[in-house]
N, C-alpha and C. Protein backbone atom coordinates (compact mmCIF):
# COMPACT_ATOMS: atom_id res chain seq x y z
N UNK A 1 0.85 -1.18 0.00
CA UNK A 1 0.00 0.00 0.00
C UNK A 1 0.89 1.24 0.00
N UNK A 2 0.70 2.43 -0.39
CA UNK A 2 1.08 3.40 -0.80
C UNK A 2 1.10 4.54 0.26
N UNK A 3 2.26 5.47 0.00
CA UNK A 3 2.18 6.24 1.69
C UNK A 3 0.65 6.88 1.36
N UNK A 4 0.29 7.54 0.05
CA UNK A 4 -0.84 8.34 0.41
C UNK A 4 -2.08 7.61 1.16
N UNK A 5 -2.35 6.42 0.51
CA UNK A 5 -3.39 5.58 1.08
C UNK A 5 -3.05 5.17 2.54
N UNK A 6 -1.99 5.10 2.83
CA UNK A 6 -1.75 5.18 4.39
C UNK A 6 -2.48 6.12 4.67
N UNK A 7 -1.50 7.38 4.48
CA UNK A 7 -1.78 8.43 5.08
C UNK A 7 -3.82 8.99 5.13
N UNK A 8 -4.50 8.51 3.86
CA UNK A 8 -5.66 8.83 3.87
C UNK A 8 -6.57 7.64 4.74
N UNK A 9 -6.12 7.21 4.94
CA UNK A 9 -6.83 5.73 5.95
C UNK A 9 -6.97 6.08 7.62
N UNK A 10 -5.36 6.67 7.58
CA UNK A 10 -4.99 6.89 8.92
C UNK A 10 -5.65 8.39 9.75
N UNK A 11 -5.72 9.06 8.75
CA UNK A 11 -6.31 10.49 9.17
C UNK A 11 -7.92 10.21 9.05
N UNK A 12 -8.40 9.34 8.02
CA UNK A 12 -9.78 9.18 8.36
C UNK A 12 -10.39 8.24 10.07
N UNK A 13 -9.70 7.37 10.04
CA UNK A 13 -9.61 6.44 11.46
C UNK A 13 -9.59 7.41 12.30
N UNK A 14 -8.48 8.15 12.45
CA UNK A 14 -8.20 8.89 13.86
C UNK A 14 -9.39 9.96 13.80
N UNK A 15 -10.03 10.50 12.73
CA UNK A 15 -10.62 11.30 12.60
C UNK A 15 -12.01 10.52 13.35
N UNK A 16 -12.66 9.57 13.05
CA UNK A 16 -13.37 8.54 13.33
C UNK A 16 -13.32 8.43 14.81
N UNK A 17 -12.39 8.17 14.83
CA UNK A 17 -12.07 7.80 17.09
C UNK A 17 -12.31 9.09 17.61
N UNK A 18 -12.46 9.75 16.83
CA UNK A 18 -12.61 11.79 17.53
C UNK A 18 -13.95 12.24 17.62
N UNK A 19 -14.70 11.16 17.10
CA UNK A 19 -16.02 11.57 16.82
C UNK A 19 -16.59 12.54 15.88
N UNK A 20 -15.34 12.82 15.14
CA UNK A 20 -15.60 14.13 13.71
C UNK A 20 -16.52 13.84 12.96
N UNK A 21 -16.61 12.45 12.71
CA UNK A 21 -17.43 12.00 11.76
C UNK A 21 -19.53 11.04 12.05
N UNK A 22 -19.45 11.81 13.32
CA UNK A 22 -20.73 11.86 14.20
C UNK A 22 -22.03 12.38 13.02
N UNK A 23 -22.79 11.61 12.78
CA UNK A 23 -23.81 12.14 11.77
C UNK A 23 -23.11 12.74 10.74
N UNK A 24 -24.09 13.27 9.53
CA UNK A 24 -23.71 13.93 8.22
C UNK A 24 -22.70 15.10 8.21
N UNK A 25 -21.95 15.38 7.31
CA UNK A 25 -20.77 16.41 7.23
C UNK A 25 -21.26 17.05 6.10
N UNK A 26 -21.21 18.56 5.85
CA UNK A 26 -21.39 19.42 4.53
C UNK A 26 -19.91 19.46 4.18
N UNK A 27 -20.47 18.77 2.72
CA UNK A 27 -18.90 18.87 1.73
C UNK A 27 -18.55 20.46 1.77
N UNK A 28 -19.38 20.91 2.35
CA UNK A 28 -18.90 22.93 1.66
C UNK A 28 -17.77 23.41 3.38
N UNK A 29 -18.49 22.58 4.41
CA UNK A 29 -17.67 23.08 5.10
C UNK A 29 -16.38 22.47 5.13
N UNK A 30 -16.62 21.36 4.96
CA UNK A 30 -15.50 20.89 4.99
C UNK A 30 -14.35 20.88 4.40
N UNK A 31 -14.47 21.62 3.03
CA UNK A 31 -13.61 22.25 2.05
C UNK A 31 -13.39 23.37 2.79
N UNK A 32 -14.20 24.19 3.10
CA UNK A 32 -13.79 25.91 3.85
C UNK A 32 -12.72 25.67 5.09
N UNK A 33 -13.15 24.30 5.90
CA UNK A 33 -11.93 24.15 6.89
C UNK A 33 -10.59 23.77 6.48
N UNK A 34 -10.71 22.82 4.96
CA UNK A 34 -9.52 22.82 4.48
C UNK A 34 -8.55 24.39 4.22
N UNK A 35 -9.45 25.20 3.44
CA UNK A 35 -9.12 26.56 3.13
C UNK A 35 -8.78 27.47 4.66
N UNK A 36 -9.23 27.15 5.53
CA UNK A 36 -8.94 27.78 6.97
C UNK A 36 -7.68 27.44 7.58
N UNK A 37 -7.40 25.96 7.11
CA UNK A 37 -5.64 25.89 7.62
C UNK A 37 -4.82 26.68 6.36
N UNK A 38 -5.00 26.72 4.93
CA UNK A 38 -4.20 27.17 4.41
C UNK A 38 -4.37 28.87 4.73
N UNK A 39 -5.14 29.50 5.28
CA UNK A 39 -5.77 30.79 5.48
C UNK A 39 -4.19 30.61 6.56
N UNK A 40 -4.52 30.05 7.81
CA UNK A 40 -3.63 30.38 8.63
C UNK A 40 -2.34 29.93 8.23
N UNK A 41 -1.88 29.09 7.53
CA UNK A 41 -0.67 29.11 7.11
C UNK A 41 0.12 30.06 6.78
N UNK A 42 -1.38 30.72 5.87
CA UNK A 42 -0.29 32.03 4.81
C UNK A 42 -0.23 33.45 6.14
N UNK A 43 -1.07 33.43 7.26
CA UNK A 43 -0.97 33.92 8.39
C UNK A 43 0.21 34.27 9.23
N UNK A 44 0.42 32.89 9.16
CA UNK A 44 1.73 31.88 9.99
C UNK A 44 2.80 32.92 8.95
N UNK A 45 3.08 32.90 7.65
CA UNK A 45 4.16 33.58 6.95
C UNK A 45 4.41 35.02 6.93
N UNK A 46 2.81 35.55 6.84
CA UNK A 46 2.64 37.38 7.16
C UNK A 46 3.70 37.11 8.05
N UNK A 47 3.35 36.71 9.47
CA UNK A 47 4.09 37.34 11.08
C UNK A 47 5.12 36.89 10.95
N UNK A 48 5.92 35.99 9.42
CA UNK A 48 7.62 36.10 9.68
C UNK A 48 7.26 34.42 10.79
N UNK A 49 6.93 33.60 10.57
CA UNK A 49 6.58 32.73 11.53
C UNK A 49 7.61 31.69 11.28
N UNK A 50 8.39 30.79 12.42
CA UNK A 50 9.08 29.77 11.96
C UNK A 50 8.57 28.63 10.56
N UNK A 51 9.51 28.43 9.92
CA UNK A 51 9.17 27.48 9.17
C UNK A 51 8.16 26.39 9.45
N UNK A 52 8.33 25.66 11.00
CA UNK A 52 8.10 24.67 11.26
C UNK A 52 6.35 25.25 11.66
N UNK A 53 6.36 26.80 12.19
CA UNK A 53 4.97 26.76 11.96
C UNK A 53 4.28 27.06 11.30
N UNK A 54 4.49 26.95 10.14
CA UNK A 54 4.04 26.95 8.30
C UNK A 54 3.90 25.99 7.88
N UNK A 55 4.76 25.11 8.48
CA UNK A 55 4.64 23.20 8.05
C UNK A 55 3.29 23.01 9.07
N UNK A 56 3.27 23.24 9.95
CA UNK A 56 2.30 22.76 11.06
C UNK A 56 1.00 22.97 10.12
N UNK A 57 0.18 24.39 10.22
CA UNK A 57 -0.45 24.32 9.43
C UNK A 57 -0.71 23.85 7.83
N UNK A 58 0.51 23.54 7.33
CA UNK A 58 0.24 22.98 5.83
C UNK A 58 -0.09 21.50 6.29
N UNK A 59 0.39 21.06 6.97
CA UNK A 59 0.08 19.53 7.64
C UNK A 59 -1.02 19.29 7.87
N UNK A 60 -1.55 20.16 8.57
CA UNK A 60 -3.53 20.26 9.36
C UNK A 60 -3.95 20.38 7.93
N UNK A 61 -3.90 21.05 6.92
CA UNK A 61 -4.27 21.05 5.75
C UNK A 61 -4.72 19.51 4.46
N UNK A 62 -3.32 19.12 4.93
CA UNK A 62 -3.25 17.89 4.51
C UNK A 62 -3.99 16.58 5.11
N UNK A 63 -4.18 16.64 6.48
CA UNK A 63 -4.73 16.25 7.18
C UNK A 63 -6.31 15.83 6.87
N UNK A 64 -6.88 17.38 6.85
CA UNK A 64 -8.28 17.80 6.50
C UNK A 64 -8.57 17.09 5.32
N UNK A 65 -7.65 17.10 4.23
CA UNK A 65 -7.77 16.47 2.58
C UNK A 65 -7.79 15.02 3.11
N UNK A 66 -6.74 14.39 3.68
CA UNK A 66 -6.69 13.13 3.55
C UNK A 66 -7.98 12.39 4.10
N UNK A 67 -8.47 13.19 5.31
CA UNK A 67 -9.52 12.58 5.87
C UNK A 67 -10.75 12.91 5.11
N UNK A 68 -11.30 13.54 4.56
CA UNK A 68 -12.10 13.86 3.60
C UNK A 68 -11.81 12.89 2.91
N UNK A 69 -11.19 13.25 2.03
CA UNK A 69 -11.01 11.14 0.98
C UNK A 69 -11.05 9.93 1.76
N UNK A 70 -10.76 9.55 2.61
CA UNK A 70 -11.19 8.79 3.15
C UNK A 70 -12.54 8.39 3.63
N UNK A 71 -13.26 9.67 3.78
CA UNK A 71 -14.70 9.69 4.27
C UNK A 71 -15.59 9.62 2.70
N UNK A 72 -14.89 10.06 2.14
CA UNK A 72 -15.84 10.24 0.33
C UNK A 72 -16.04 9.08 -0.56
N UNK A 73 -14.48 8.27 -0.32
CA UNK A 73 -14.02 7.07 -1.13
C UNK A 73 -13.34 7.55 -1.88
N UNK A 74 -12.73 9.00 -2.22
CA UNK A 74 -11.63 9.52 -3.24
C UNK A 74 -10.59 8.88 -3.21
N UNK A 75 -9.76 8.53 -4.38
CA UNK A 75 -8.81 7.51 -4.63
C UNK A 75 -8.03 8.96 -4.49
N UNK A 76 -7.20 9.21 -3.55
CA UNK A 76 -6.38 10.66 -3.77
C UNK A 76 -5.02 9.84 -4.33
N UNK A 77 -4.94 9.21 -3.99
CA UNK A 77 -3.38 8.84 -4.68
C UNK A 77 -3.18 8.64 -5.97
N UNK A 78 -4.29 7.61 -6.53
CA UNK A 78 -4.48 7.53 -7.90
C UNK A 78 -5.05 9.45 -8.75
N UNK A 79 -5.52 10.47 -8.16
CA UNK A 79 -5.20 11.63 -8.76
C UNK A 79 -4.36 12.44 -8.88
N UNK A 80 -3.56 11.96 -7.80
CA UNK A 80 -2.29 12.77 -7.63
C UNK A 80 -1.37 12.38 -8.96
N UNK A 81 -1.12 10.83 -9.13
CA UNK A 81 -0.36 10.49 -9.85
C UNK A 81 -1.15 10.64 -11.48
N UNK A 82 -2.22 10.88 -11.45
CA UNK A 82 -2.72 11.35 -12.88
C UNK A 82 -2.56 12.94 -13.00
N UNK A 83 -2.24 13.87 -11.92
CA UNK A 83 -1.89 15.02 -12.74
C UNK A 83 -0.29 15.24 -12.14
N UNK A 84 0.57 14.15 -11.78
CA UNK A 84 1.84 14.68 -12.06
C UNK A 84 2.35 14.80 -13.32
């Protein structure tokens, strides 16, 4: 298995044990929270912010995506590698 499919398995699970996924989710918010870590990322760079807390939030970002595909059934790995 493939790191992405790891990685989208694993963020949906943990997401799961958190109770995130308690009744129905709006695809709209859940895209806007994706857009809310990259919001604070580019935040994180205004204030001159360590690297590592630019990674932090690009991570929560990634996070948000992976678990979303996981919750949708999106093959993210197989799109990734169709638009490299």
């Amino acid at each position: 298995m493939s790191t992405v499919k790891k990685l989208v398995e694993e963020s949906h699970k943990i997401a799961r044990e958190k109770g995130w996924w308690q009744g129905e989710r709006n695809d709209a918010e859940l895209i806007a929270l994706m857009h809310s870590e990259l919001s604070e990322a580019l935040e994180a760079m205004r204030n001159h912010a360590k690297t590592e807390e630019v990674a932090e939030e690009l991570a929560d970002c990634c996070i948000r995506i992976f678990d979303y595909c996981g919750a949708r059934g999106i093959d993210l790995q197989d799109a990734i590698k169709k638009k490299i």
